[in-house]
Structure formats: structure tokens, C-alpha cells
PDB file of N, CA and C in Angstrom:
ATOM      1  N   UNK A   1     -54.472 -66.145  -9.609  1.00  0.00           N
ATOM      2  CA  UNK A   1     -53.164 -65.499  -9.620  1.00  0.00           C
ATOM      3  C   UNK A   1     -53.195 -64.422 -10.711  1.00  0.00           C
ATOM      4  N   UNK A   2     -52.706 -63.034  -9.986  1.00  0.00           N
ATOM      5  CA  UNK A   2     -53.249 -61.985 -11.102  1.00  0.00           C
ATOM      6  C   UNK A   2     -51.327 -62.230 -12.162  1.00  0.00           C
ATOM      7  N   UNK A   3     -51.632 -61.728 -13.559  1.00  0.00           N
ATOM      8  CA  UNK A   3     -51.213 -62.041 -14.930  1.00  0.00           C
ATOM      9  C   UNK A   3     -49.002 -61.613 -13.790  1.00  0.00           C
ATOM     10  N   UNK A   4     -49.215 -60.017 -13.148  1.00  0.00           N
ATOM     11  CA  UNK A   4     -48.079 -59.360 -12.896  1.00  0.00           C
ATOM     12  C   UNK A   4     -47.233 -60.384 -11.843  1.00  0.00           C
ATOM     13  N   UNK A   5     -48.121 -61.604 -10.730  1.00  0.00           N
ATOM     14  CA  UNK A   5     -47.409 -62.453 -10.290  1.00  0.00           C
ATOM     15  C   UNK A   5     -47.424 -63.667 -10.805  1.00  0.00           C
ATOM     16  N   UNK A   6     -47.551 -63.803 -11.631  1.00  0.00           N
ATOM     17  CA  UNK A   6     -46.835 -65.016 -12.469  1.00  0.00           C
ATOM     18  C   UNK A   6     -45.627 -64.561 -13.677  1.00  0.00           C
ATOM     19  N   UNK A   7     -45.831 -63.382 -13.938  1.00  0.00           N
ATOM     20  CA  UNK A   7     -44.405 -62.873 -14.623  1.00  0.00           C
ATOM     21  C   UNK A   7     -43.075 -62.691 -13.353  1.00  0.00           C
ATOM     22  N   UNK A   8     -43.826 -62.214 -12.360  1.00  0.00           N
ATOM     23  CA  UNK A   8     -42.809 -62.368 -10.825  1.00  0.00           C
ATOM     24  C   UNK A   8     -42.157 -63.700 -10.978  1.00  0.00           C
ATOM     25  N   UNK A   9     -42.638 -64.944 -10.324  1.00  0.00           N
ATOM     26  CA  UNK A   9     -42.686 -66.197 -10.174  1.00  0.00           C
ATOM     27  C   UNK A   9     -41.901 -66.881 -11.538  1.00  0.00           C
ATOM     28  N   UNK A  10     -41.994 -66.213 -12.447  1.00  0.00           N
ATOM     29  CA  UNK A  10     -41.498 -67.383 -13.260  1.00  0.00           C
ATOM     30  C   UNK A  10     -40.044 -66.621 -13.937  1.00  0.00           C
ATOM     31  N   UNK A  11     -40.015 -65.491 -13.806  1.00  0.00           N
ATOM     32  CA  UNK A  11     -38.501 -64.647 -13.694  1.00  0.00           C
ATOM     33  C   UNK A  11     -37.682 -65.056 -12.665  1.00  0.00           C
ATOM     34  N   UNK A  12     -38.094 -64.958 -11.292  1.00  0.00           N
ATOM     35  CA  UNK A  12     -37.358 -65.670 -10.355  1.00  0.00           C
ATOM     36  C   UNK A  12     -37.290 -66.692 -10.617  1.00  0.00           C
ATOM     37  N   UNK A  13     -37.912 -67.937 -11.195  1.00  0.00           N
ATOM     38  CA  UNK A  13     -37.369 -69.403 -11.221  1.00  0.00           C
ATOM     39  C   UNK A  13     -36.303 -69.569 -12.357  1.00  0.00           C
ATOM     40  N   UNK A  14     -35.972 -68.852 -13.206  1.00  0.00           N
ATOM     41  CA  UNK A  14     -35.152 -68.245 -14.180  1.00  0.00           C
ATOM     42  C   UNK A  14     -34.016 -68.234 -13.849  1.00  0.00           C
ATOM     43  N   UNK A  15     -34.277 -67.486 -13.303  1.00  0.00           N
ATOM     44  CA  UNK A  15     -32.550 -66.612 -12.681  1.00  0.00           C
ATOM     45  C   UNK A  15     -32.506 -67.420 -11.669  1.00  0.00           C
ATOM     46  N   UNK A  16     -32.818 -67.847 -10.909  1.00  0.00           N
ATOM     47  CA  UNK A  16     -32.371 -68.389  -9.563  1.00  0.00           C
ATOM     48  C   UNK A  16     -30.850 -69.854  -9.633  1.00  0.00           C
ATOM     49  N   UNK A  17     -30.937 -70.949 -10.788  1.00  0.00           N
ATOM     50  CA  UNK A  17     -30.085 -71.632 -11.154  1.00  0.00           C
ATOM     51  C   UNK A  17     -28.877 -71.009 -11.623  1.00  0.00           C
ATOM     52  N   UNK A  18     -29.154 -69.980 -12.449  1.00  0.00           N
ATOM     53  CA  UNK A  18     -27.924 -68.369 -12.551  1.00  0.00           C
ATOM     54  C   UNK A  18     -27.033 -68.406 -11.328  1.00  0.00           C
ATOM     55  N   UNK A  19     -28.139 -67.866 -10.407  1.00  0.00           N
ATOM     56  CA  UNK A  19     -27.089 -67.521  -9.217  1.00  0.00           C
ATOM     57  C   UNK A  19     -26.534 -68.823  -8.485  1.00  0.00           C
ATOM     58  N   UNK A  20     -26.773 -69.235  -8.289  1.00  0.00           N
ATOM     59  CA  UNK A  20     -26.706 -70.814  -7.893  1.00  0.00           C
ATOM     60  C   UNK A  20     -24.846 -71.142  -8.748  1.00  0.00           C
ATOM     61  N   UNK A  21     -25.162 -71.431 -10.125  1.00  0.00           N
ATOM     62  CA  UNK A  21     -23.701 -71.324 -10.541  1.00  0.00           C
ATOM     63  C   UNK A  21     -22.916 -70.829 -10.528  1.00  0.00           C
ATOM     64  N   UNK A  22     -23.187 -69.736 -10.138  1.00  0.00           N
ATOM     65  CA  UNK A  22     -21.844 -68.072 -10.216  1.00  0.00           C
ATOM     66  C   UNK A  22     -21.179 -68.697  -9.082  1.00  0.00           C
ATOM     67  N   UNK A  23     -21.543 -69.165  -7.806  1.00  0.00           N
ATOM     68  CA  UNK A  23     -20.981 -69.322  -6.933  1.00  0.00           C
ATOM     69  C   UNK A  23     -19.473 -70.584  -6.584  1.00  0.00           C
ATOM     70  N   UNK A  24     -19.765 -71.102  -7.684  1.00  0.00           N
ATOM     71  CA  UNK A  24     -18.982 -72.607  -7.692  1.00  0.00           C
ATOM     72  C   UNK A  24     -17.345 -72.113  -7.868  1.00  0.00           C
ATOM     73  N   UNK A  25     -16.243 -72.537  -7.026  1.00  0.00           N
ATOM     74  CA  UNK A  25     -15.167 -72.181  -7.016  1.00  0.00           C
ATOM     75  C   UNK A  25     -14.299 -73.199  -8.523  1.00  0.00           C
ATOM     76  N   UNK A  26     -13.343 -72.431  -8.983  1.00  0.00           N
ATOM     77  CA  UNK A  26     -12.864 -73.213  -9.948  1.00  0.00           C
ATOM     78  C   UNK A  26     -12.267 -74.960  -9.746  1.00  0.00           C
ATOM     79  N   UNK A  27     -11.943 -76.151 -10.396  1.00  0.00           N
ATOM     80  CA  UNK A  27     -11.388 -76.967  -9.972  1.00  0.00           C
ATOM     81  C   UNK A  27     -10.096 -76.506 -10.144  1.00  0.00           C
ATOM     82  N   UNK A  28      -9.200 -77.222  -8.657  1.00  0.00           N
ATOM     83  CA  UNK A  28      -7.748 -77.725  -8.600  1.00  0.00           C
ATOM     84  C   UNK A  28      -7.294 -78.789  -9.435  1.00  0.00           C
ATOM     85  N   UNK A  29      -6.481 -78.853 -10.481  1.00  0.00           N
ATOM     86  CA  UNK A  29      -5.515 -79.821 -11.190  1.00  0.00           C
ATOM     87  C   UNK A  29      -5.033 -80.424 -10.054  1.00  0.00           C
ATOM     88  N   UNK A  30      -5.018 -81.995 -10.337  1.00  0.00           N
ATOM     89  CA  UNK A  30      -4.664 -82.847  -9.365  1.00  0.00           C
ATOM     90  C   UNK A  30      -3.771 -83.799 -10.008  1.00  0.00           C
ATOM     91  N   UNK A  31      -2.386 -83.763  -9.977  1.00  0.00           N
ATOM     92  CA  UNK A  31      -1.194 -84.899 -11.069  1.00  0.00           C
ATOM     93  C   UNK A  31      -0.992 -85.786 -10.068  1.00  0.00           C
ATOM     94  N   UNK A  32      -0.752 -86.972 -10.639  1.00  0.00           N
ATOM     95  CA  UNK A  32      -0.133 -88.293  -9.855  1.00  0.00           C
ATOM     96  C   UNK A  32       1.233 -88.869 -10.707  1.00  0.00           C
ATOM     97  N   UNK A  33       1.789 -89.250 -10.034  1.00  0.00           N
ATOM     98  CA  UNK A  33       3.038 -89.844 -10.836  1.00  0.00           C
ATOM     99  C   UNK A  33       3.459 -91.337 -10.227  1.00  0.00           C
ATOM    100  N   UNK A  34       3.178 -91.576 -11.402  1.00  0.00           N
ATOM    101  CA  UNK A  34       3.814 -93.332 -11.352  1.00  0.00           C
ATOM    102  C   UNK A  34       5.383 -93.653 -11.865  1.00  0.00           C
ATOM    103  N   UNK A  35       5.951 -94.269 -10.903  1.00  0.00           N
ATOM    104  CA  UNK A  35       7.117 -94.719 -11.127  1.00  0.00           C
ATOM    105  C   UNK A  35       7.453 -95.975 -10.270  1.00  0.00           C
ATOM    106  N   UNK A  36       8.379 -97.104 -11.556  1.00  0.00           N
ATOM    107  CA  UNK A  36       8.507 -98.360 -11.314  1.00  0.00           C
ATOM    108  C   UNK A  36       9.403 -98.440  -9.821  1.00  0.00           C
ATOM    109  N   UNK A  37      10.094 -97.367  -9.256  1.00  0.00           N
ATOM    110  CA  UNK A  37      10.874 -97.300  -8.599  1.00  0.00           C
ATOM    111  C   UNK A  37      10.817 -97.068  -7.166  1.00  0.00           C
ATOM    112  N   UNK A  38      11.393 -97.511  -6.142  1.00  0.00           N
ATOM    113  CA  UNK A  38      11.193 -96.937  -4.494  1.00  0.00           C
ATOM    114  C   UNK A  38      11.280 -95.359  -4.559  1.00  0.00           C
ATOM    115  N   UNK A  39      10.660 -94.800  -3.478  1.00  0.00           N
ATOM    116  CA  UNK A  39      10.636 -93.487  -3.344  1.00  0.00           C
ATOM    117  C   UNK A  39      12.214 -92.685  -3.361  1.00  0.00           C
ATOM    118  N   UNK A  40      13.197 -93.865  -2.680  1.00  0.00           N
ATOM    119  CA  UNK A  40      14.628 -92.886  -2.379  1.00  0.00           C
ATOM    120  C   UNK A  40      15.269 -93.535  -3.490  1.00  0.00           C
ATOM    121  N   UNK A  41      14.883 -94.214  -4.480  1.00  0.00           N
ATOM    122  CA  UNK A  41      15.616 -94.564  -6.212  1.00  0.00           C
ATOM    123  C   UNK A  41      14.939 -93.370  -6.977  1.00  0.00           C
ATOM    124  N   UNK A  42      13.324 -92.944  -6.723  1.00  0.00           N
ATOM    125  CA  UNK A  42      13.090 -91.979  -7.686  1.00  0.00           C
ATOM    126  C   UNK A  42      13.174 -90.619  -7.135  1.00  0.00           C
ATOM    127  N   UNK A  43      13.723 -90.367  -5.864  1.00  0.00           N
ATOM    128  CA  UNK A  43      13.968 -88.744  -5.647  1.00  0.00           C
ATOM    129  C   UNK A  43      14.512 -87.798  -6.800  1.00  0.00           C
ATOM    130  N   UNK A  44      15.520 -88.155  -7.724  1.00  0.00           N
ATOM    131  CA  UNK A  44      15.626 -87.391  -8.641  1.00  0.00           C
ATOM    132  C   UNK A  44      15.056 -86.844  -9.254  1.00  0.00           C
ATOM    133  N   UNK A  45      14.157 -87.932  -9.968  1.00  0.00           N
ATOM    134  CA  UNK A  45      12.894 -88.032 -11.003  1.00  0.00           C
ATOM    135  C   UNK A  45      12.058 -87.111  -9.919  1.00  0.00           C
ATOM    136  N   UNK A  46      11.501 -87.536  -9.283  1.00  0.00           N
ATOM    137  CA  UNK A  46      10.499 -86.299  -8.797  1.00  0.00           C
ATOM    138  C   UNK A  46      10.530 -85.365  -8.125  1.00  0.00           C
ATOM    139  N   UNK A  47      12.121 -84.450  -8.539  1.00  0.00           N
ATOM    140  CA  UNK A  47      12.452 -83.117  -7.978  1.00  0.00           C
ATOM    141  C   UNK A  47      12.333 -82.673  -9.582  1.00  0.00           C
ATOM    142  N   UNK A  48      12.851 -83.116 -10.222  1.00  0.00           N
ATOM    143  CA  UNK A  48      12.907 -82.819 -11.857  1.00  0.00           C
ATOM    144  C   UNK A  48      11.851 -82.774 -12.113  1.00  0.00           C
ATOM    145  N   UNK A  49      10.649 -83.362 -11.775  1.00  0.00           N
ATOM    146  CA  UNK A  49       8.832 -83.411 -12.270  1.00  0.00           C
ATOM    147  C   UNK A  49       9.030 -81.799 -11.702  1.00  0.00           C
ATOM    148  N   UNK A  50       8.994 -82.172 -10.417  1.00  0.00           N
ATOM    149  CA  UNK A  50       8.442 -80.506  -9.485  1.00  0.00           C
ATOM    150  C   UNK A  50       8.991 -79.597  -9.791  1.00  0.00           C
ATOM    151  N   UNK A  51      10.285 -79.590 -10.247  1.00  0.00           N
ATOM    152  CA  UNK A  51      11.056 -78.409 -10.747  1.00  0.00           C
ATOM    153  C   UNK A  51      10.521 -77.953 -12.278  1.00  0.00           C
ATOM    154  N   UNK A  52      10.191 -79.106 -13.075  1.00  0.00           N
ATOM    155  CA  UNK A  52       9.590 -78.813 -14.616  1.00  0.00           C
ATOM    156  C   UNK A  52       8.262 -77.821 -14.080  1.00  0.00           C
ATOM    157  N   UNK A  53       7.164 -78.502 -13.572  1.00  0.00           N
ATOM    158  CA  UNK A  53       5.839 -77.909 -12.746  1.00  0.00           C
ATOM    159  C   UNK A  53       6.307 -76.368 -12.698  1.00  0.00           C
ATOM    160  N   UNK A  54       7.377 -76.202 -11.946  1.00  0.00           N
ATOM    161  CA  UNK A  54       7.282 -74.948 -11.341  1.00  0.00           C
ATOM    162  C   UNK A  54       7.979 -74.031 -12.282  1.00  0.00           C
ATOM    163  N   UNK A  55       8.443 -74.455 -13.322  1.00  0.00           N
ATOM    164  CA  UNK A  55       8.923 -73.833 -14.629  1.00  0.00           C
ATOM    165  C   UNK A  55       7.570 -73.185 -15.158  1.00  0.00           C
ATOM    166  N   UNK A  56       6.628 -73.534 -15.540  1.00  0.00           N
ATOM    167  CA  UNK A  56       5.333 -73.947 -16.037  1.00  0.00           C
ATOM    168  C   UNK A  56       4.559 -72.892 -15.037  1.00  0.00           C
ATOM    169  N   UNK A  57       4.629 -72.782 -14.092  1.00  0.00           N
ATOM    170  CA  UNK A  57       4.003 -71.762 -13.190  1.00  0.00           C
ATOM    171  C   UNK A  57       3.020 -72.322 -12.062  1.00  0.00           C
ATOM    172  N   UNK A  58       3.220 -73.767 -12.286  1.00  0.00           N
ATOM    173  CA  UNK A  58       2.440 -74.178 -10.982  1.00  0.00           C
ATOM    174  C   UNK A  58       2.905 -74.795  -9.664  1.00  0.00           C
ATOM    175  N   UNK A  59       2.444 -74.549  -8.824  1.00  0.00           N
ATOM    176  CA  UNK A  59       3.125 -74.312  -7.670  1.00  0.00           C
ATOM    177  C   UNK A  59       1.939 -75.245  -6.538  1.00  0.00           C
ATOM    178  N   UNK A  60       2.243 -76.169  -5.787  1.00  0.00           N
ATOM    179  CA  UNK A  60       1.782 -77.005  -4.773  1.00  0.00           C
ATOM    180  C   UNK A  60       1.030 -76.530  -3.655  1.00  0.00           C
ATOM    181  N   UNK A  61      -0.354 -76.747  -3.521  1.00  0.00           N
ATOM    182  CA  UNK A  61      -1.136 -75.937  -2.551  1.00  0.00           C
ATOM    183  C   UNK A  61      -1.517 -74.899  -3.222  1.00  0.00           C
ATOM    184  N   UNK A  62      -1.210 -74.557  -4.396  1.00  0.00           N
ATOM    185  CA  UNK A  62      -1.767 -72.972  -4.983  1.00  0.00           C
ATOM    186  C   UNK A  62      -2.882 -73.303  -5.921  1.00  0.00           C
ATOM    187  N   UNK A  63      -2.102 -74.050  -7.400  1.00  0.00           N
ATOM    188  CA  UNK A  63      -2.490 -74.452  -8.074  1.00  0.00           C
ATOM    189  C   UNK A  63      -2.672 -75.743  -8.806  1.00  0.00           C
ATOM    190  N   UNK A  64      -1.988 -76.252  -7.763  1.00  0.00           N
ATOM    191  CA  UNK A  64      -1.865 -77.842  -8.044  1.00  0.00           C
ATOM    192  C   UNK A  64      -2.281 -78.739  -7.123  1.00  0.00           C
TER     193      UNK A  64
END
């Protein structure tokens, strides 16, 4: 193997994990909420969560 393809070969194995990461999309924040309560006792509580959220700038299906 002449000296100019092994400087080839081992630049490409270099960079190649590079590109490989660039590609990865950011993670989605994923919240759960626990409450001691039935769903139609805590409707309040979790319009007030979603409404705080969306104070805050995050928004369901977008960023959350």
C-alpha cells in the first residue's frame, strides 16, 4: 500500500463517525403527570399544567 493511500484510508475513517452524528435529530421532552385523582376530578389541574406549559413556550406535538 503506497504511503498517499493510507493517508486516504485513514482520513476517511476519521471523518466518517463525524458525519454519521451530524445527522441525529434533536430529542423531544417527554412530561408525565401523576395525580392521586380520576381524570374528570383532575381536569382542572391538568388544563392549569397545559396552560402553565404553554406560558413557557411549549406546545404539544411541537415541542413536547
Amino acid at each position: 500500500m503506497r504511503r498517499r493511500d493510507l493517508i486516504k484510508v485513514t482520513g476517511l475513517a476519521a471523518a466518517w463517525p463525524l458525519a454519521a452524528r451530524a445527522q441525529q435529530a434533536p430529542a423531544v421532552p417527554v412530561i408525565g403527570l401523576l395525580l392521586p385523582l380520576s381524570l374528570s376530578a383532575a381536569a382542572r389541574n391538568i388544563e392549569a399544567f397545559r396552560s402553565g406549559l404553554h406560558d413557557l413556550g411549549y406546545f404539544e406535538g411541537r415541542n413536547l
